[in-house]
C-alpha atoms as a PDB file:
ATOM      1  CA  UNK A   1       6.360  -9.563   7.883  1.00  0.00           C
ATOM      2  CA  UNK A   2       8.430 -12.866   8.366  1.00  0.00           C
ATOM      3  CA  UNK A   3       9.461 -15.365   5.566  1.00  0.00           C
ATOM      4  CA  UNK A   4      11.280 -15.738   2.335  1.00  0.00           C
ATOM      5  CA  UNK A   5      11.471 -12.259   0.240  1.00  0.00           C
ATOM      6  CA  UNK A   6       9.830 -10.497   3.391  1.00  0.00           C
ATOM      7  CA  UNK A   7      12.334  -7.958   2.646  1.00  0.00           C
ATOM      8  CA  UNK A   8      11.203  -6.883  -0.819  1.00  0.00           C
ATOM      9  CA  UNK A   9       7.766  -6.748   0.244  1.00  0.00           C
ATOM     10  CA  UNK A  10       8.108  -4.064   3.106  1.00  0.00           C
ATOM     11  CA  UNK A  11      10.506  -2.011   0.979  1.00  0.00           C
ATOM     12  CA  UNK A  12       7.545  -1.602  -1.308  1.00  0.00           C
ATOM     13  CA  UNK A  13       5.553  -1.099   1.642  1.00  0.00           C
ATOM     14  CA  UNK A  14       7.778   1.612   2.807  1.00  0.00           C
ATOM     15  CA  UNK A  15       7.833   3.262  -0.538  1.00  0.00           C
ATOM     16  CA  UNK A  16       4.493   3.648  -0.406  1.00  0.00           C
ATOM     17  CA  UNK A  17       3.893   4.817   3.180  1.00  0.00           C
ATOM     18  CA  UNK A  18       6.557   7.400   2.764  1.00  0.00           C
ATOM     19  CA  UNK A  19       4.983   8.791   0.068  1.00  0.00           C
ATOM     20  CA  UNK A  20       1.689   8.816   1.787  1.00  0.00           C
ATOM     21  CA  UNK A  21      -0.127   6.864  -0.959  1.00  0.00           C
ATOM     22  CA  UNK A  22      -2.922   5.183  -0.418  1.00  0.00           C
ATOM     23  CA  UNK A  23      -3.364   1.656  -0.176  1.00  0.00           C
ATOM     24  CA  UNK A  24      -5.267   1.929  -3.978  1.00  0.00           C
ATOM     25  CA  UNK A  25      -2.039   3.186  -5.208  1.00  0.00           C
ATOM     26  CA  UNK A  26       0.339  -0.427  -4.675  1.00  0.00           C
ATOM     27  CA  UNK A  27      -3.447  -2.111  -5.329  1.00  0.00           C
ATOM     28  CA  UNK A  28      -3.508  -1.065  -9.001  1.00  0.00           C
ATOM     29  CA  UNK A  29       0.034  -0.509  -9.453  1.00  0.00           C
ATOM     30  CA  UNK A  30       1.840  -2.776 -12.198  1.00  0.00           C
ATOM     31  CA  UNK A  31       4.359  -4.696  -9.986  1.00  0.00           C
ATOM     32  CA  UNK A  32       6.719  -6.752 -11.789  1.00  0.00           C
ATOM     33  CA  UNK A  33       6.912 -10.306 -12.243  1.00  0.00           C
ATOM     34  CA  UNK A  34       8.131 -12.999 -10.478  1.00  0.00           C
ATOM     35  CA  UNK A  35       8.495 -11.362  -7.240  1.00  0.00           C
ATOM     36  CA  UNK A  36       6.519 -11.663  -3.659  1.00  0.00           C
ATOM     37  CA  UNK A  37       5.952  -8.143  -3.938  1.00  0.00           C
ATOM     38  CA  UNK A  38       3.179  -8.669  -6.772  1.00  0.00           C
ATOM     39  CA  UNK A  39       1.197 -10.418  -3.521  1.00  0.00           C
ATOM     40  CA  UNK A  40       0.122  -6.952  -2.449  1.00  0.00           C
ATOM     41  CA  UNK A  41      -2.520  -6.501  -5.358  1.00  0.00           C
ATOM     42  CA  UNK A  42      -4.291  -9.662  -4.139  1.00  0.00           C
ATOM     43  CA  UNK A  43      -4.367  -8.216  -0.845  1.00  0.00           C
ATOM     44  CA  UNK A  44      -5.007  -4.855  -1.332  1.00  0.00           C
ATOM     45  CA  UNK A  45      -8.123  -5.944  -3.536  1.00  0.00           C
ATOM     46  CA  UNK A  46      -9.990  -7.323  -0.649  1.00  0.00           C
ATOM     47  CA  UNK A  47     -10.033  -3.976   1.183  1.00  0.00           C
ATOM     48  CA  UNK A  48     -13.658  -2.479   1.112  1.00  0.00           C
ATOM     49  CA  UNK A  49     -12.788   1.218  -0.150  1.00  0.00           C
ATOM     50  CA  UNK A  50     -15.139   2.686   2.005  1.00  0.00           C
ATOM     51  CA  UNK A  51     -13.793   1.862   5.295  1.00  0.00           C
ATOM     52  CA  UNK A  52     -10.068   2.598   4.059  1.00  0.00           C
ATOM     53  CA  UNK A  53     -11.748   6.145   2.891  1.00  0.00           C
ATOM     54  CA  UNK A  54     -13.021   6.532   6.043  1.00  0.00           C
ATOM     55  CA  UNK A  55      -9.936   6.268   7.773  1.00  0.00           C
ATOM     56  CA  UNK A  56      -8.193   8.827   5.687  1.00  0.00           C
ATOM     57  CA  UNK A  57     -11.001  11.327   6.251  1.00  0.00           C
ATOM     58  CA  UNK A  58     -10.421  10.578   9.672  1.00  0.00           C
ATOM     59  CA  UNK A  59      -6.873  11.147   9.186  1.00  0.00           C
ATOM     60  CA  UNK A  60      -7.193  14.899   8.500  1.00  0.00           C
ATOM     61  CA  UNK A  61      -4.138  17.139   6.466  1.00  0.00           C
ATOM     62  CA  UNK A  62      -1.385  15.573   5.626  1.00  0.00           C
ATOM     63  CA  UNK A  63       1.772  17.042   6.369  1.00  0.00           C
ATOM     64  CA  UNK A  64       3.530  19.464   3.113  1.00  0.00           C
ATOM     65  CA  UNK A  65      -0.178  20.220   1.714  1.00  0.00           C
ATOM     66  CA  UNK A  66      -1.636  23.768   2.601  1.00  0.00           C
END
């Protein structure tokens, strides 16, 4: 990501991935107001949750579960 606040966005980002959230989780999250970051819902929203399901299933274990 390139541009103003760029920054704030992909430490969110990063949160997220290291966590191994799904995208659903920064989707419906609460993010606080004014910041770029809150741009993630809107985007996040326009993901069909079948094809980002799919992709997990096809993802297998994650790594730390049993």
């Amino acid at each position: 990501m390139i541009g103003p606040e760029a920054g704030e966005v992909m430490a969110v980002v990063e949160m997220a991935m290291i966590a191994r959230l799904p995208y659903t989780a920064l989707r419906d999250a609460i993010l606080t107001h004014p910041t770029m970051t809150e741009g993630l819902n809107v985007l996040f929203s326009t993901v069909r949750q079948e094809k980002a399901a799919t992709r997990a299933a096809d993802a297998g274990p994650q790594r730390g579960h049993s």
